[in-house]
N, C-alpha and C. Protein backbone atom coordinates (compact mmCIF):
# COMPACT_ATOMS: atom_id res chain seq x y z
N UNK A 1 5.60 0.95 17.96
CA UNK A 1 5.89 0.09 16.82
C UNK A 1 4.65 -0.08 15.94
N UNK A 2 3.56 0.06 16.81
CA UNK A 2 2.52 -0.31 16.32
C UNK A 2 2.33 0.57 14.85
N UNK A 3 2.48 1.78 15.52
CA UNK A 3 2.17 3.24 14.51
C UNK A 3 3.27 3.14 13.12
N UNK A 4 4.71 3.00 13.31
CA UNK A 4 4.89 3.15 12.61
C UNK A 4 4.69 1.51 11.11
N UNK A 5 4.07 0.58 11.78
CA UNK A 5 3.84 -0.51 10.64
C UNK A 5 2.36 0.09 9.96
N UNK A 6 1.82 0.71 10.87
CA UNK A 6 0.36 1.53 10.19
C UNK A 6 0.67 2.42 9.38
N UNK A 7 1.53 3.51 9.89
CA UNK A 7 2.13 4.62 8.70
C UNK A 7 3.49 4.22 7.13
N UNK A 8 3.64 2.75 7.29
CA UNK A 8 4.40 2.35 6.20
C UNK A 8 5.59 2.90 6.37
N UNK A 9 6.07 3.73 7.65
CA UNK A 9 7.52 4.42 7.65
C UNK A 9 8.47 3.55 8.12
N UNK A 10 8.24 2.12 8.57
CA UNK A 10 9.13 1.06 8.40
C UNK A 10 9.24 0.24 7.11
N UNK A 11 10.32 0.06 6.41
CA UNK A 11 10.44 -0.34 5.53
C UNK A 11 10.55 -2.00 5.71
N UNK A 12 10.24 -2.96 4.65
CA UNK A 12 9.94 -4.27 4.79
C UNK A 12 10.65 -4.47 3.59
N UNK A 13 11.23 -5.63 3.60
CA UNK A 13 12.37 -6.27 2.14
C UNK A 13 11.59 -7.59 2.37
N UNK A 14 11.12 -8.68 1.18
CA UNK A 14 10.80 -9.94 1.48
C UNK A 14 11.72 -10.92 0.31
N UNK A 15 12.03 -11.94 0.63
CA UNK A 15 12.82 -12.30 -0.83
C UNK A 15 11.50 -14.05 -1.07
N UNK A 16 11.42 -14.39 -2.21
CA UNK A 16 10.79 -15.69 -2.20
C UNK A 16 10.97 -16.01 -3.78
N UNK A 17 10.77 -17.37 -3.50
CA UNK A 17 11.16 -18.43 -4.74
C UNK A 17 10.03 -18.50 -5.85
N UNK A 18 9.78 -17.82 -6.82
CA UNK A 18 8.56 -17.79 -7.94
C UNK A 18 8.84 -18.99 -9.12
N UNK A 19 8.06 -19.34 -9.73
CA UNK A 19 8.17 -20.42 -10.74
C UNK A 19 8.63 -19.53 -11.74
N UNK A 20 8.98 -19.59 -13.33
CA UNK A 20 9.16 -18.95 -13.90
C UNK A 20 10.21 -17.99 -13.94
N UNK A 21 10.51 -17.82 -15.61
CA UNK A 21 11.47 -16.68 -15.71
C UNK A 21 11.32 -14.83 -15.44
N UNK A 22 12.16 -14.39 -15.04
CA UNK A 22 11.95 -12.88 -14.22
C UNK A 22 13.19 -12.43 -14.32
N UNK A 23 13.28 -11.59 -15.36
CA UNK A 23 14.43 -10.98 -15.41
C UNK A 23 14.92 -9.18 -15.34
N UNK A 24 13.43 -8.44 -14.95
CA UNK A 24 14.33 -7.02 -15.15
C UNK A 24 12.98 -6.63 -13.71
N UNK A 25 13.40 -5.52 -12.79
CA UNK A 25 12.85 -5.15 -12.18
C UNK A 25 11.04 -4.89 -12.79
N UNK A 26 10.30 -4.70 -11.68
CA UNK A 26 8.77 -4.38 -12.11
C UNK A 26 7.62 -3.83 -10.94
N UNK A 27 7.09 -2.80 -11.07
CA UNK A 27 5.86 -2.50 -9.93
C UNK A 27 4.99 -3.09 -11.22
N UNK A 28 4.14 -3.60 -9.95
CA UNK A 28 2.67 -4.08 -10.47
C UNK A 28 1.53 -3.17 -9.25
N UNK A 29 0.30 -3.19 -10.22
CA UNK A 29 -1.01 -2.41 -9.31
C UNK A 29 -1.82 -3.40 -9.84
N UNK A 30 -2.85 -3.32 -8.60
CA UNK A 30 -4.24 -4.12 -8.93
C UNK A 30 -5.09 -3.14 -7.77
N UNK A 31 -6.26 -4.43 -7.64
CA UNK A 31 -6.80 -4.22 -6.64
C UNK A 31 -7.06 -5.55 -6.11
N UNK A 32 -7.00 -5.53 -4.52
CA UNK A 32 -7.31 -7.34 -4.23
C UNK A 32 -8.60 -6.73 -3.05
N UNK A 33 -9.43 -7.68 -3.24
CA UNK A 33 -10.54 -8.46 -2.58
C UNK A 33 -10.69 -9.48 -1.82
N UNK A 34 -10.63 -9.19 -0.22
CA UNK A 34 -10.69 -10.21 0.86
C UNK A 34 -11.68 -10.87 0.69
N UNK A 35 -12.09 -12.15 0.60
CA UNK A 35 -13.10 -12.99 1.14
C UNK A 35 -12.79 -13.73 2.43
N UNK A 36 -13.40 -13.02 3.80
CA UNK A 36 -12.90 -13.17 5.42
C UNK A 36 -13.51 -14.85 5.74
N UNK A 37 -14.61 -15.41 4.92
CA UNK A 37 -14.90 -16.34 5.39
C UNK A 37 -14.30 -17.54 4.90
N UNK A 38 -13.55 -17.51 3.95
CA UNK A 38 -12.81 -18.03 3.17
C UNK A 38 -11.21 -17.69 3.12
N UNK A 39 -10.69 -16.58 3.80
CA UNK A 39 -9.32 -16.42 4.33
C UNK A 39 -8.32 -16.61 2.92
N UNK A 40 -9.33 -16.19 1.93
CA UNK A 40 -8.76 -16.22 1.10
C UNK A 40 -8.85 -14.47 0.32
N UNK A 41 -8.18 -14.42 -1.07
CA UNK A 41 -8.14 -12.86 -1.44
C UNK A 41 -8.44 -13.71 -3.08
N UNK A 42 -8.21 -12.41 -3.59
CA UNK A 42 -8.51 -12.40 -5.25
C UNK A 42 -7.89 -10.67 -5.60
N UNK A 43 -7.09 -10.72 -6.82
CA UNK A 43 -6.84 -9.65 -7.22
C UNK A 43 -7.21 -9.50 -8.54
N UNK A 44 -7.56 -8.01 -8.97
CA UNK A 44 -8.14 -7.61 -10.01
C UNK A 44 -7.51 -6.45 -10.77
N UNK A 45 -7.46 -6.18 -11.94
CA UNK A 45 -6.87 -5.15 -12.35
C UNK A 45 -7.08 -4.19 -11.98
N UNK A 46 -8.49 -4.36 -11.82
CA UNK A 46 -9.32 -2.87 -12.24
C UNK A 46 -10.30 -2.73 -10.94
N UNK A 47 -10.60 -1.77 -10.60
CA UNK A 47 -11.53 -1.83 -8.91
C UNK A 47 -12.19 -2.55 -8.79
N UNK A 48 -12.57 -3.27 -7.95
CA UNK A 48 -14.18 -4.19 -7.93
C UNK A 48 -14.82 -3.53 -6.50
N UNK A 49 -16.03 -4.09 -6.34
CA UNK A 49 -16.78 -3.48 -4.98
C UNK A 49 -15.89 -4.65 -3.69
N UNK A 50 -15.94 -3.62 -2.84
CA UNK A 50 -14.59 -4.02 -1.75
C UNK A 50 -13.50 -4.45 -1.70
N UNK A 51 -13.00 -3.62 -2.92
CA UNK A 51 -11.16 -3.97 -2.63
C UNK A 51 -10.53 -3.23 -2.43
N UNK A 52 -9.35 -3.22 -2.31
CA UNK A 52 -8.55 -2.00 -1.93
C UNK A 52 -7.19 -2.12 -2.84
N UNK A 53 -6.56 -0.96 -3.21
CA UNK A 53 -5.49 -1.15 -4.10
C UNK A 53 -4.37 -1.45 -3.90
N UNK A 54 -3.75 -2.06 -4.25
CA UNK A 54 -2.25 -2.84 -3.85
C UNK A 54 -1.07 -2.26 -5.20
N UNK A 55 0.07 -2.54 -4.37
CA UNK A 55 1.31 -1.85 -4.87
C UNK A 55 2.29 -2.94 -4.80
N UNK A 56 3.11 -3.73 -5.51
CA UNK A 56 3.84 -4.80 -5.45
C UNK A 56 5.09 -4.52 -6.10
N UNK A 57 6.13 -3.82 -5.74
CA UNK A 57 7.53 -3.97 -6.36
C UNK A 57 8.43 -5.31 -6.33
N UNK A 58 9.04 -5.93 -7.66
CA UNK A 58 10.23 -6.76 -7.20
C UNK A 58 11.41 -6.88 -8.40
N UNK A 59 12.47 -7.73 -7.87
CA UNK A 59 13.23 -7.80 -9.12
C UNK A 59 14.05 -8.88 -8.62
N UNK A 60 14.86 -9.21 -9.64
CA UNK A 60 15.12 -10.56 -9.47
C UNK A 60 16.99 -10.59 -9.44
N UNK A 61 17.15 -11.46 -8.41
CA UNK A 61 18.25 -11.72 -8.04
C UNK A 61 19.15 -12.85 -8.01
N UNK A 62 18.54 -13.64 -8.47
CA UNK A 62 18.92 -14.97 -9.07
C UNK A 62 17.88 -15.97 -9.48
N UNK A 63 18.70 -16.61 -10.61
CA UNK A 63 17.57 -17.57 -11.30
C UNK A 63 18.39 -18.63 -12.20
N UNK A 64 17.43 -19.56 -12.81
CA UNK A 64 17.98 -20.61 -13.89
C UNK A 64 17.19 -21.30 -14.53
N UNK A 65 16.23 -19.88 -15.24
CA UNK A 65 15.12 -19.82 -16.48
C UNK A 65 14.10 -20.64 -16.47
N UNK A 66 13.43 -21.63 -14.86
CA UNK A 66 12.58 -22.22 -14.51
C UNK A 66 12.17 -21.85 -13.49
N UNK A 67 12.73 -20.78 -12.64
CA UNK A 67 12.20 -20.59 -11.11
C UNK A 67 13.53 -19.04 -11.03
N UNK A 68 13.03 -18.47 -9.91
CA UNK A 68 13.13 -17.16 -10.46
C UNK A 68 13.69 -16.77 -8.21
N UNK A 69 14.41 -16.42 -7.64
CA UNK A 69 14.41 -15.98 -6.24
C UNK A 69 14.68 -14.36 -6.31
N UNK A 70 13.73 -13.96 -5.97
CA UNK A 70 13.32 -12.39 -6.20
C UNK A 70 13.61 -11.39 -4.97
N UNK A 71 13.52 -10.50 -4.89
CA UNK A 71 13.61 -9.37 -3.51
C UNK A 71 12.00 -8.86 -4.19
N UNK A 72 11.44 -8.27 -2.82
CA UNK A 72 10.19 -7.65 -3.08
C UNK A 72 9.63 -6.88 -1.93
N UNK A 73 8.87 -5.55 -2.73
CA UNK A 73 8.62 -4.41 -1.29
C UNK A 73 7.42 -4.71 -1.61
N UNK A 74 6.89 -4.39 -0.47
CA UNK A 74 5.43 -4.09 -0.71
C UNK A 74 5.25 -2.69 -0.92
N UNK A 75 4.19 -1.83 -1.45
CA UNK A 75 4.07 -0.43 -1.08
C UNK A 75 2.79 -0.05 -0.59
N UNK A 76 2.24 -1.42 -0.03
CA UNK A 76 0.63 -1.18 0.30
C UNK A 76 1.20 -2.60 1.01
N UNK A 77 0.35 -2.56 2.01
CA UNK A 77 0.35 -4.22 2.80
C UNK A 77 -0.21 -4.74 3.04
N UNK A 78 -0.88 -5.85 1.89
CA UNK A 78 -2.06 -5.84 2.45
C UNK A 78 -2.57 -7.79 2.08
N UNK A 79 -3.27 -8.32 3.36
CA UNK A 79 -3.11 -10.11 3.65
C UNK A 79 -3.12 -10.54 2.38
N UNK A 80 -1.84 -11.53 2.49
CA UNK A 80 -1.56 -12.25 1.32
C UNK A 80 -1.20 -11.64 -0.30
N UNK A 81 -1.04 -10.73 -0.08
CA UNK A 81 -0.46 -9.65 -1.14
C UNK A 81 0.69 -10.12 -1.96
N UNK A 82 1.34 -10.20 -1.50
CA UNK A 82 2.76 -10.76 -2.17
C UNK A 82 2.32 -12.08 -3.13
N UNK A 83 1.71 -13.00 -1.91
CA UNK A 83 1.26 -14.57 -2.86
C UNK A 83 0.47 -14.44 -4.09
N UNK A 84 -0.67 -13.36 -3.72
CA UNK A 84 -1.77 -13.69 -4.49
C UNK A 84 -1.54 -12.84 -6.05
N UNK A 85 -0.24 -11.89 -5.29
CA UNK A 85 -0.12 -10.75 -6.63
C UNK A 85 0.48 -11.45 -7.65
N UNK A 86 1.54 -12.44 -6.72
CA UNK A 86 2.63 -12.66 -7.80
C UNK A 86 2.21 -13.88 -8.91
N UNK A 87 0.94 -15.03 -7.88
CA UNK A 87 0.38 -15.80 -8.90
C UNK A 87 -0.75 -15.33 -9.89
N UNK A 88 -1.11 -14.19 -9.84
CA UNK A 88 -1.91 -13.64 -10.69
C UNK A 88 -0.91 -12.99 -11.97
N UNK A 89 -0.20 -12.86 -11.89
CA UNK A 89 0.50 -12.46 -12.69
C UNK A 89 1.84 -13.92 -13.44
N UNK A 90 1.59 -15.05 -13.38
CA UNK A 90 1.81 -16.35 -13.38
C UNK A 90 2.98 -16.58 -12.84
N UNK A 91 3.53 -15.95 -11.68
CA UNK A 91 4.80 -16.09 -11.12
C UNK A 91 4.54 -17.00 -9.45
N UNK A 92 3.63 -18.01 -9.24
CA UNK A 92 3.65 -18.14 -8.13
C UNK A 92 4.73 -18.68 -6.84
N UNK A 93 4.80 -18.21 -5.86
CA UNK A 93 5.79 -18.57 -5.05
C UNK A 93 5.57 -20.31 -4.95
N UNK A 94 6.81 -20.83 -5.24
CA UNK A 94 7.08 -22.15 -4.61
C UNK A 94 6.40 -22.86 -3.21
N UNK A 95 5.73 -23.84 -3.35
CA UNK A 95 5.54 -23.83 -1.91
C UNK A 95 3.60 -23.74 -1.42
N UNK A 96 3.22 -22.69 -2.02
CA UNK A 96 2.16 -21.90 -1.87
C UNK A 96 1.01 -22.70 -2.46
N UNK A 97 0.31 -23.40 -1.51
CA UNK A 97 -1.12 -24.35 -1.41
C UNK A 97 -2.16 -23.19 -1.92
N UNK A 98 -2.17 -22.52 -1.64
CA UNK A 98 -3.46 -21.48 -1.37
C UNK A 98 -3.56 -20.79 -2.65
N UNK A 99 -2.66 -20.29 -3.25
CA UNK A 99 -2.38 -19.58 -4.21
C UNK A 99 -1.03 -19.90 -5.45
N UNK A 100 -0.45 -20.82 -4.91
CA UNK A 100 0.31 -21.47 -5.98
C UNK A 100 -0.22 -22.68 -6.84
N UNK A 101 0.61 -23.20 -7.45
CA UNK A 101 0.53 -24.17 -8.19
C UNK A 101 0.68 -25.72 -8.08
N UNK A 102 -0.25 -25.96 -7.77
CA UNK A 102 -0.83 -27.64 -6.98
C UNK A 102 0.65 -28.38 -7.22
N UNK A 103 0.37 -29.22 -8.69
CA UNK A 103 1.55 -30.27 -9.18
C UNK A 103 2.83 -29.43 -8.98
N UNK A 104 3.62 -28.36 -9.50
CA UNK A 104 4.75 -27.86 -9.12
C UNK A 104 4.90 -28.36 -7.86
N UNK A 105 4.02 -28.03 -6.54
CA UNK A 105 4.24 -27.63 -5.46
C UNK A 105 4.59 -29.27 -4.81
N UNK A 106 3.31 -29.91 -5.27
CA UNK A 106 3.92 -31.28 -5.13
C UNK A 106 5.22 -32.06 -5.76
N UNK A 107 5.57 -31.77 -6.87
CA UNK A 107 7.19 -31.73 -7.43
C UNK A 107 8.41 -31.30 -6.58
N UNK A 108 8.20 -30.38 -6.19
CA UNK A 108 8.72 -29.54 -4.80
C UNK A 108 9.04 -30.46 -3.60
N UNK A 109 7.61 -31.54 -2.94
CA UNK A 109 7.84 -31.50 -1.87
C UNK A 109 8.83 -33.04 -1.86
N UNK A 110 7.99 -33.26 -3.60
CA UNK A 110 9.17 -35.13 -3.85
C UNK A 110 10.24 -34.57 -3.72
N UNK A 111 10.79 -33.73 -4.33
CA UNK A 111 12.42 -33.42 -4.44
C UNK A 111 13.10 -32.66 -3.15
N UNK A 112 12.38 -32.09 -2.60
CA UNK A 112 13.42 -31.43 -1.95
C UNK A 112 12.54 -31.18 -0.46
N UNK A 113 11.38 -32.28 0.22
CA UNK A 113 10.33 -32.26 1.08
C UNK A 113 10.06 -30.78 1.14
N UNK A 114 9.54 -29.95 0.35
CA UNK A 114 9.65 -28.70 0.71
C UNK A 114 8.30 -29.13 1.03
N UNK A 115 7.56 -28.27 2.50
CA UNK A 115 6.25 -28.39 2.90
C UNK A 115 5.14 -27.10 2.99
N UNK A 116 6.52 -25.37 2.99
CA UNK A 116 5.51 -24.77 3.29
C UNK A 116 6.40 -23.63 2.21
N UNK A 117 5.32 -22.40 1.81
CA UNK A 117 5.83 -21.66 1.05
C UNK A 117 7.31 -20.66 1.13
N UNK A 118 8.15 -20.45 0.31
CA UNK A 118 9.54 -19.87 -0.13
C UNK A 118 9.34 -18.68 0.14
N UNK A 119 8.85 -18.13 1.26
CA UNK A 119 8.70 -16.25 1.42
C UNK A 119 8.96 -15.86 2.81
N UNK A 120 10.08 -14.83 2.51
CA UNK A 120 10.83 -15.16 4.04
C UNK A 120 10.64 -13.08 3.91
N UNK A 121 10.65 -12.51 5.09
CA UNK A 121 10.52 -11.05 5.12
C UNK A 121 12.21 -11.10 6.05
N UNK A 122 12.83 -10.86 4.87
CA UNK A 122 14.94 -10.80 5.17
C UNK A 122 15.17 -9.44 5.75
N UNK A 123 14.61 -8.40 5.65
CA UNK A 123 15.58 -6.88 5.94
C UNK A 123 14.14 -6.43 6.87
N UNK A 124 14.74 -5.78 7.53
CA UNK A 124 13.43 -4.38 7.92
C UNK A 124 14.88 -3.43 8.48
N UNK A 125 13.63 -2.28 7.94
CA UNK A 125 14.42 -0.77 8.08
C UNK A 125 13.41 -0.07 9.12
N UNK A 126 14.49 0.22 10.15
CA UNK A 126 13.71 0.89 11.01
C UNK A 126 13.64 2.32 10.60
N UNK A 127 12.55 3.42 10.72
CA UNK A 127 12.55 4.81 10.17
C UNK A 127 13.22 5.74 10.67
N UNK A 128 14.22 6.99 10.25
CA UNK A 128 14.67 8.13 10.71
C UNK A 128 14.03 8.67 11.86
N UNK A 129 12.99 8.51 11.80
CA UNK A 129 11.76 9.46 13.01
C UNK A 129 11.29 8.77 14.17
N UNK A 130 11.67 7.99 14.79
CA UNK A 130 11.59 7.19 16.07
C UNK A 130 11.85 8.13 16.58
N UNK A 131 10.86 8.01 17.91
CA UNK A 131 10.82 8.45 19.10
C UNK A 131 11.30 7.94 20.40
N UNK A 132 11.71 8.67 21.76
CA UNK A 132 11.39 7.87 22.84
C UNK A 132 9.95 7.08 22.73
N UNK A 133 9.78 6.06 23.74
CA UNK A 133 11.14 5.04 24.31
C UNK A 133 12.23 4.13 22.73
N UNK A 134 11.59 4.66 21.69
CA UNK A 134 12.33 3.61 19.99
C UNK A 134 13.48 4.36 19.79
N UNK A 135 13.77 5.45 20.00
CA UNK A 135 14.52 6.12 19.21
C UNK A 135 16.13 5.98 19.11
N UNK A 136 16.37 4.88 20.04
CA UNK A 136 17.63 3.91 20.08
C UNK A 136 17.67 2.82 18.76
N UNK A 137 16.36 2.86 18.26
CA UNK A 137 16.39 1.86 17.28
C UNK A 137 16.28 2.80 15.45
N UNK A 138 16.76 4.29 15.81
CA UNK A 138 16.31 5.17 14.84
C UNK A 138 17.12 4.75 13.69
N UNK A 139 16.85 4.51 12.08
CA UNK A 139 17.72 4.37 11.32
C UNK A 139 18.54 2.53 11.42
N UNK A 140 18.28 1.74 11.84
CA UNK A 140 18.63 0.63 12.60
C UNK A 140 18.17 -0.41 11.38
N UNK A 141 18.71 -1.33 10.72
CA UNK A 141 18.40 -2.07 9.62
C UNK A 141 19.00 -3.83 10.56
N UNK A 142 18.09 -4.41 10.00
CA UNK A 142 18.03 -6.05 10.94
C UNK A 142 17.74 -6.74 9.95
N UNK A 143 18.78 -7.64 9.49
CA UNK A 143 18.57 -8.86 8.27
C UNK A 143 18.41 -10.52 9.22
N UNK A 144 17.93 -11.11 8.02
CA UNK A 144 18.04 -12.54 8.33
C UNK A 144 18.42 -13.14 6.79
N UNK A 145 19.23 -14.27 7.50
CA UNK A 145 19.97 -15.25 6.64
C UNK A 145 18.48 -16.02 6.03
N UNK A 146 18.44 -16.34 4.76
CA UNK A 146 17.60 -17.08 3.91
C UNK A 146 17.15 -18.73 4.78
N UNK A 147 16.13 -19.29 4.92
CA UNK A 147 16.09 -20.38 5.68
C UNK A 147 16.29 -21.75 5.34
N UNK A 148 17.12 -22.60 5.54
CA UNK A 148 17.83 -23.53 5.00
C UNK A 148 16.70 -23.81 3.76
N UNK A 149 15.31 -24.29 4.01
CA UNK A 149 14.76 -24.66 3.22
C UNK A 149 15.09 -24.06 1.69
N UNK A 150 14.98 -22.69 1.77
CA UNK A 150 15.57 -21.74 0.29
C UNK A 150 16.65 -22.21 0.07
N UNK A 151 17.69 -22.61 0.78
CA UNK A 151 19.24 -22.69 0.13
C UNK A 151 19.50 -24.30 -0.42
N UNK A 152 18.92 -25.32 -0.25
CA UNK A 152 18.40 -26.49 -0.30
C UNK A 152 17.95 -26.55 -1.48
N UNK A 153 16.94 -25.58 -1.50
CA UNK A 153 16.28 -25.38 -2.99
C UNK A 153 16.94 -25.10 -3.95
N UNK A 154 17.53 -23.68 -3.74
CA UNK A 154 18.68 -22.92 -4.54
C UNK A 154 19.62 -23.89 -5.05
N UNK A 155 19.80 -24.49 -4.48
CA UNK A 155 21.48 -25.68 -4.30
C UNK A 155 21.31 -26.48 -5.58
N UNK A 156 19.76 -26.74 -5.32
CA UNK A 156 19.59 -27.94 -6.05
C UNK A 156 18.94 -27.41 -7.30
N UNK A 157 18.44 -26.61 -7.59
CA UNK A 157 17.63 -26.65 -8.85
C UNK A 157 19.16 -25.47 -9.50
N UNK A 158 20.56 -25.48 -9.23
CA UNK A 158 21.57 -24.67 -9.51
C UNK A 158 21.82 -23.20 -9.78
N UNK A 159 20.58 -22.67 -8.66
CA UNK A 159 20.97 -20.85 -8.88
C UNK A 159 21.51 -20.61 -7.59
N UNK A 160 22.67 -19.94 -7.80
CA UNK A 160 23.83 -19.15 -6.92
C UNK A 160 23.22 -17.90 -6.13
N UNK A 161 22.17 -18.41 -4.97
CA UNK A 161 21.67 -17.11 -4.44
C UNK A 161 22.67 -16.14 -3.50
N UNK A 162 24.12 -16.67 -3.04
CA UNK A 162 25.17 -15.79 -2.54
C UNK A 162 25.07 -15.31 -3.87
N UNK A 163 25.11 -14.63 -5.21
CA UNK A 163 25.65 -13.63 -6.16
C UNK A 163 25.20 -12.10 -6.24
N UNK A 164 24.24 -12.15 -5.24
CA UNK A 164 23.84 -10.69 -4.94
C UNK A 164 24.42 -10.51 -2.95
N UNK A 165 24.38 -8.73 -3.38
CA UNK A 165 24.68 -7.98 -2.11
C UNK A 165 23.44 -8.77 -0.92
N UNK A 166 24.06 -8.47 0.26
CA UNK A 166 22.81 -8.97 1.41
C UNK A 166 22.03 -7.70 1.57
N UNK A 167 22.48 -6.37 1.21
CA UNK A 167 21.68 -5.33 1.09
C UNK A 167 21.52 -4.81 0.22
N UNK A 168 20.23 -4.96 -0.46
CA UNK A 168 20.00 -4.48 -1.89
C UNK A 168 19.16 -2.78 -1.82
N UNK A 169 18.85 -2.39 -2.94
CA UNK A 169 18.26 -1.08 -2.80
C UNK A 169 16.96 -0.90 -3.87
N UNK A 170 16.22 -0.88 -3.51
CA UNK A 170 15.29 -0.93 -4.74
C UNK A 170 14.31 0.54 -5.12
N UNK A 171 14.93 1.45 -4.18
CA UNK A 171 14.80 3.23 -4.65
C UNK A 171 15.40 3.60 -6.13
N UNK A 172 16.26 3.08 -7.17
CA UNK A 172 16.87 3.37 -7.77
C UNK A 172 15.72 3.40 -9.19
């Protein structure tokens, strides 16, 4: 298992709640920069000394022109990627102390006690090429239902997140 999350030949689906409007699919590139003592990252357009390049696909699957519940691949995986990409680009996930948006987040927790960030990893695709002892699990796709906290949210701020498929495709 190990190998194939190293070789990217398992596929990963994540869905999470962004502030803001998002309306047509999008890859984004940067480059992000760990700071280990600080457990924190930073992303940059353009290379800086010790970063590494990141790949962020998503698109959006329901919304109601203030907050946005998205599907998203990674194509690079790399800590805190998803959070840090999407608030650099002013879409931050709901929820998100570290990298979101302070007052929103506190708005959030009056209305609806939300306490921890809207980013849930819903699908994994297991790869064609499993081996013994995996190869019972070859081709094998495993969802999870959204966690009450998202549907709570959804409910209330009035976007219909049942209006999309539970299996989406984002090769197209």
């Amino acid at each position: 298992m190990n190998e194939v999350f190293r070789d990217r030949s398992i596929h990963k689906y994540y869905q999470c709640m962004v502030a803001g409007r998002i309306e047509e699919k999008r890859l984004i590139a940067g480059f992000l920069r760990k700071d280990e003592a600080a457990n924190t990252v930073t992303v940059h357009p353009l290379e800086v000394e010790g970063s590494a390049p990141i790949m962020t696909e998503y698109f959006p699957l329901a919304g109601n022109g203030t907050y946005t519940l998205l599907q998203v691949t990674l194509l690079t995986g790399r800590s805190h990627q998803i959070r840090a990409h999407l608030a650099s680009i002013g879409h931050p996930v709901l929820g998100d102390y570290k990298y979101g948006d302070r007052r929103l987040n506190e708005t959030m927790k009056a209305r609806y006690g939300l306490r921890s960030q809207l980013l849930h990893s819903w699908r994994l695709v297991m790869p064609d090429t499993l081996t013994a002892p995996l190869d019972h699990l070859r081709g094998k796709e495993f969802t999870a239902r959204l966690p009450g906290m998202f549907e709570k949210v959804l409910q209330g701020e009035g976007i219909d997140g049942s209006c999309f498929p539970q299996t989406v495709s984002v090769d197209s």
